[in-house]
C-alpha atoms as a PDB file:
ATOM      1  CA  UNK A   1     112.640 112.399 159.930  1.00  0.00           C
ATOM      2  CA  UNK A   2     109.525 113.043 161.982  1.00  0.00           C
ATOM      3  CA  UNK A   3     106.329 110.805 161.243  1.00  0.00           C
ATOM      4  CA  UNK A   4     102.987 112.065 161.159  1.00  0.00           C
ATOM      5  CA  UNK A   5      99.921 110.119 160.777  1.00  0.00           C
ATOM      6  CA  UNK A   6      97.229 111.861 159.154  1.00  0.00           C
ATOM      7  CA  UNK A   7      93.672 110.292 159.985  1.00  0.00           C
ATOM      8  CA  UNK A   8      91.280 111.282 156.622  1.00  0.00           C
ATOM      9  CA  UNK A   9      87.548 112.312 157.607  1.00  0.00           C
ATOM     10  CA  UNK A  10      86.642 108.604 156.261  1.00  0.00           C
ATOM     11  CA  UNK A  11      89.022 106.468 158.832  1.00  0.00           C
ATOM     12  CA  UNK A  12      92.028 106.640 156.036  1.00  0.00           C
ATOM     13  CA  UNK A  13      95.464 106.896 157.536  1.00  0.00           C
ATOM     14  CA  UNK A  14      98.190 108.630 155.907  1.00  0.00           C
ATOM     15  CA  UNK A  15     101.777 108.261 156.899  1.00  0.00           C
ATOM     16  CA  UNK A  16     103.975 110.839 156.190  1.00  0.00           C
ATOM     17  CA  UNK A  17     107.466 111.838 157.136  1.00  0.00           C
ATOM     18  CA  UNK A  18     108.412 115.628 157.597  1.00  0.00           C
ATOM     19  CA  UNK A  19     112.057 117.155 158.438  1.00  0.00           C
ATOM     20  CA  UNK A  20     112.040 119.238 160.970  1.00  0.00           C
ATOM     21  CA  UNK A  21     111.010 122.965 160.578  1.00  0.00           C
ATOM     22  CA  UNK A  22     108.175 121.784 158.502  1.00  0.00           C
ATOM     23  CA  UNK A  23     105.053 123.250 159.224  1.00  0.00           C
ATOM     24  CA  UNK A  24     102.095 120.320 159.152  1.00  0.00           C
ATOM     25  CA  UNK A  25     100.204 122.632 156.167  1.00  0.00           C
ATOM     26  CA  UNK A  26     103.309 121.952 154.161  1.00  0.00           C
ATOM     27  CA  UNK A  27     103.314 118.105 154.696  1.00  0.00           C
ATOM     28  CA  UNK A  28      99.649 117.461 154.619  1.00  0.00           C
ATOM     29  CA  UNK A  29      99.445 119.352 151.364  1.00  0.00           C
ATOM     30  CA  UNK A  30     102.702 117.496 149.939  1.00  0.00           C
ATOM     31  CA  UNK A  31     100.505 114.352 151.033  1.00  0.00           C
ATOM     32  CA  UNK A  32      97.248 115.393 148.815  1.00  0.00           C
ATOM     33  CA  UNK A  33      95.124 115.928 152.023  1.00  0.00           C
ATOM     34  CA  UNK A  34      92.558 118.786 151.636  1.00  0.00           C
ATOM     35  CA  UNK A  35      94.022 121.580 153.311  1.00  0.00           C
ATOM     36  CA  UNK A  36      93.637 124.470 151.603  1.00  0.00           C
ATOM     37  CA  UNK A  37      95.458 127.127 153.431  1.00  0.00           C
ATOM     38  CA  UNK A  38      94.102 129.849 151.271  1.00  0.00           C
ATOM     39  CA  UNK A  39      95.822 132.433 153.447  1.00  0.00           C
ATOM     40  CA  UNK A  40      99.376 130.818 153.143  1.00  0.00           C
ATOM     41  CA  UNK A  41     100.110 130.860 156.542  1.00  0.00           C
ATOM     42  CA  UNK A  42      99.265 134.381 157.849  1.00  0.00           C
ATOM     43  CA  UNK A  43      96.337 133.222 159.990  1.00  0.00           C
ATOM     44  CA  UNK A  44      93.734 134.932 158.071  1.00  0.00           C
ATOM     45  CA  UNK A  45      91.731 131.911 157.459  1.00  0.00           C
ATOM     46  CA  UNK A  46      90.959 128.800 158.978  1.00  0.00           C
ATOM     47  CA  UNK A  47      91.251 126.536 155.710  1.00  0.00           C
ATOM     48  CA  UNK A  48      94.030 124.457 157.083  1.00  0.00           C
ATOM     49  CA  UNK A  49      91.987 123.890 160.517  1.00  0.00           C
ATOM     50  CA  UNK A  50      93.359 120.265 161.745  1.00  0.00           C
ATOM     51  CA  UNK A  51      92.231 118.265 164.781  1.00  0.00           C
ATOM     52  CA  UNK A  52      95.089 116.687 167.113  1.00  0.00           C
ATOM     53  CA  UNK A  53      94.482 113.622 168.419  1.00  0.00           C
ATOM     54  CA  UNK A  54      93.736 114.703 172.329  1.00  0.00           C
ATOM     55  CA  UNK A  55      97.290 112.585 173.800  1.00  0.00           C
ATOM     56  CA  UNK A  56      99.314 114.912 171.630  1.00  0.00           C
ATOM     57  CA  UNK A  57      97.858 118.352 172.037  1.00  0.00           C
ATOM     58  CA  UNK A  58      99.255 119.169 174.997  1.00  0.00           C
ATOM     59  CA  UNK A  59     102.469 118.598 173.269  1.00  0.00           C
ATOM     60  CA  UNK A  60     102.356 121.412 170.633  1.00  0.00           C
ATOM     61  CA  UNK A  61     103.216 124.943 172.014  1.00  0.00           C
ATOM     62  CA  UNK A  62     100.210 127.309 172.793  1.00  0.00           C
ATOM     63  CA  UNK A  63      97.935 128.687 169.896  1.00  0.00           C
ATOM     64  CA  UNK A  64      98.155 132.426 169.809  1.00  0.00           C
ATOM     65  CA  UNK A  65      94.903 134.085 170.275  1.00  0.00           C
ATOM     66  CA  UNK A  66      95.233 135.247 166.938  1.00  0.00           C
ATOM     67  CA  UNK A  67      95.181 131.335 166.224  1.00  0.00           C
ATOM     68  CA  UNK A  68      92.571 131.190 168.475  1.00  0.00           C
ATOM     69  CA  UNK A  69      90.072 133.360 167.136  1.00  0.00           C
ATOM     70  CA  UNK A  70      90.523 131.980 163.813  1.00  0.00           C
ATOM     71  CA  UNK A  71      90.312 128.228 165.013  1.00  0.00           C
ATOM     72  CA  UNK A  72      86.340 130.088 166.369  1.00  0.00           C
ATOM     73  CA  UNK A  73      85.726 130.365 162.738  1.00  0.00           C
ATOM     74  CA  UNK A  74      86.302 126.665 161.640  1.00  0.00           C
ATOM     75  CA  UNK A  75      83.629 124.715 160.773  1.00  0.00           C
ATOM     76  CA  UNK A  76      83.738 121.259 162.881  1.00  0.00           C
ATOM     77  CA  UNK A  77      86.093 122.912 164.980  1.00  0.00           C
ATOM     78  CA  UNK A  78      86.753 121.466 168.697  1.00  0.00           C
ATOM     79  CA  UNK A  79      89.332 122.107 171.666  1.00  0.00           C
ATOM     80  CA  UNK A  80      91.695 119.773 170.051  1.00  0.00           C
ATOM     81  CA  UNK A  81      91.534 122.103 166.951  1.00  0.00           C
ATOM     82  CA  UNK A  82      94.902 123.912 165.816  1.00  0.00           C
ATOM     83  CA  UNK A  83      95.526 125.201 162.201  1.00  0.00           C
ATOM     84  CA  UNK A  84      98.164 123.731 160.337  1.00  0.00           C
ATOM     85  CA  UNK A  85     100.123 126.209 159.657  1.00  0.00           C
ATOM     86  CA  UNK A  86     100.795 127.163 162.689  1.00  0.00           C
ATOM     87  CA  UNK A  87     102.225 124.028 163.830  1.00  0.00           C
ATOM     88  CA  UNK A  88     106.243 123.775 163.322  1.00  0.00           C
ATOM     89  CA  UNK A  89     107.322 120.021 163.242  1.00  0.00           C
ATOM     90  CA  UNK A  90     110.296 119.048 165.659  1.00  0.00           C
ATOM     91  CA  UNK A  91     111.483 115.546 167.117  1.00  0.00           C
ATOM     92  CA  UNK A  92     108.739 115.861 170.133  1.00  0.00           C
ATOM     93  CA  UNK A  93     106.127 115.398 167.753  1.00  0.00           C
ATOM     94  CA  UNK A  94     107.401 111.975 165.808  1.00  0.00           C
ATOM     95  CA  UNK A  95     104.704 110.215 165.758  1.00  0.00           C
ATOM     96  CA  UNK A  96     101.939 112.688 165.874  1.00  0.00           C
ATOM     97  CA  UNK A  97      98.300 112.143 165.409  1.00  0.00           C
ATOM     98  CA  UNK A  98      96.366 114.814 163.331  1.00  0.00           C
ATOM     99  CA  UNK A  99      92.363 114.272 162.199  1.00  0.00           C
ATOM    100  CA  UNK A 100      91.365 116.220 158.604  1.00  0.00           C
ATOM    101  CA  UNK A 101      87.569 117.446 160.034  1.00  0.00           C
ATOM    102  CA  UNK A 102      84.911 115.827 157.496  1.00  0.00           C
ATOM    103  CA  UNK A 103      84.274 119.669 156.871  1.00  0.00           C
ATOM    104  CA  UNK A 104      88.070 120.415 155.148  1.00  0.00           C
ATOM    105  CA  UNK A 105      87.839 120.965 151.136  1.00  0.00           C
ATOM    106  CA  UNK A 106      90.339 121.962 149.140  1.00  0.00           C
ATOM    107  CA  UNK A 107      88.750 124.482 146.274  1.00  0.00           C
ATOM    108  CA  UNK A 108      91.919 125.267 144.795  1.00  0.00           C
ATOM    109  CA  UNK A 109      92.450 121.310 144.240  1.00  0.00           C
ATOM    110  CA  UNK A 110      89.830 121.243 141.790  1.00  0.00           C
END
């Protein structure tokens, strides 16, 4: 199992474990954190826009600049921003670090 620590806009952790192949949308929304991911994983939103803590983002592979120009559409975002989706969980990342932005709100939660 891979760990992830999910840090809540208001200093809340949340640990979670994730098998690997998982994307980080799928286990932050398993956990009941507000990531919307209206799109469902296509990219054509930025509702699942995460922040990685700074020691592990040079540990997840490149953002496409498909990723990249969505990521320019997130509110709060910064150069540690990634969207959830596109991150795909293997053993490298046990352990990693991920920040909800005090902007995320899940609509369809309501």
């Amino acid at each position: 199992m891979i760990r992830v620590h999910f840090i809540a806009a208001n200093g809340t952790e949340i640990a979670t474990e994730a098998a690997a192949g998982q994307s980080l949308l799928d286990v932050g929304q398993a956990a009941g954190l507000p990531l919307e991911g209206t799109c469902e994983g296509q990219m054509a939103c930025s509702t699942c826009h995460v922040i990685v803590a700074e020691d592990w983002f040079a540990k997840l592979s490149r953002a496409s600049e498909d990723e990249e120009d969505m990521i320019d559409l997130a509110a709060g975002a910064t150069r540690h921003s990634r969207l959830a989706c596109q991150i795909s969980l293997d053993d490298s990342l046990d352990g990693l670090v991920v920040h909800i932005p005090s902007e995320a709100h899940n609509m369809q939660g309501r």
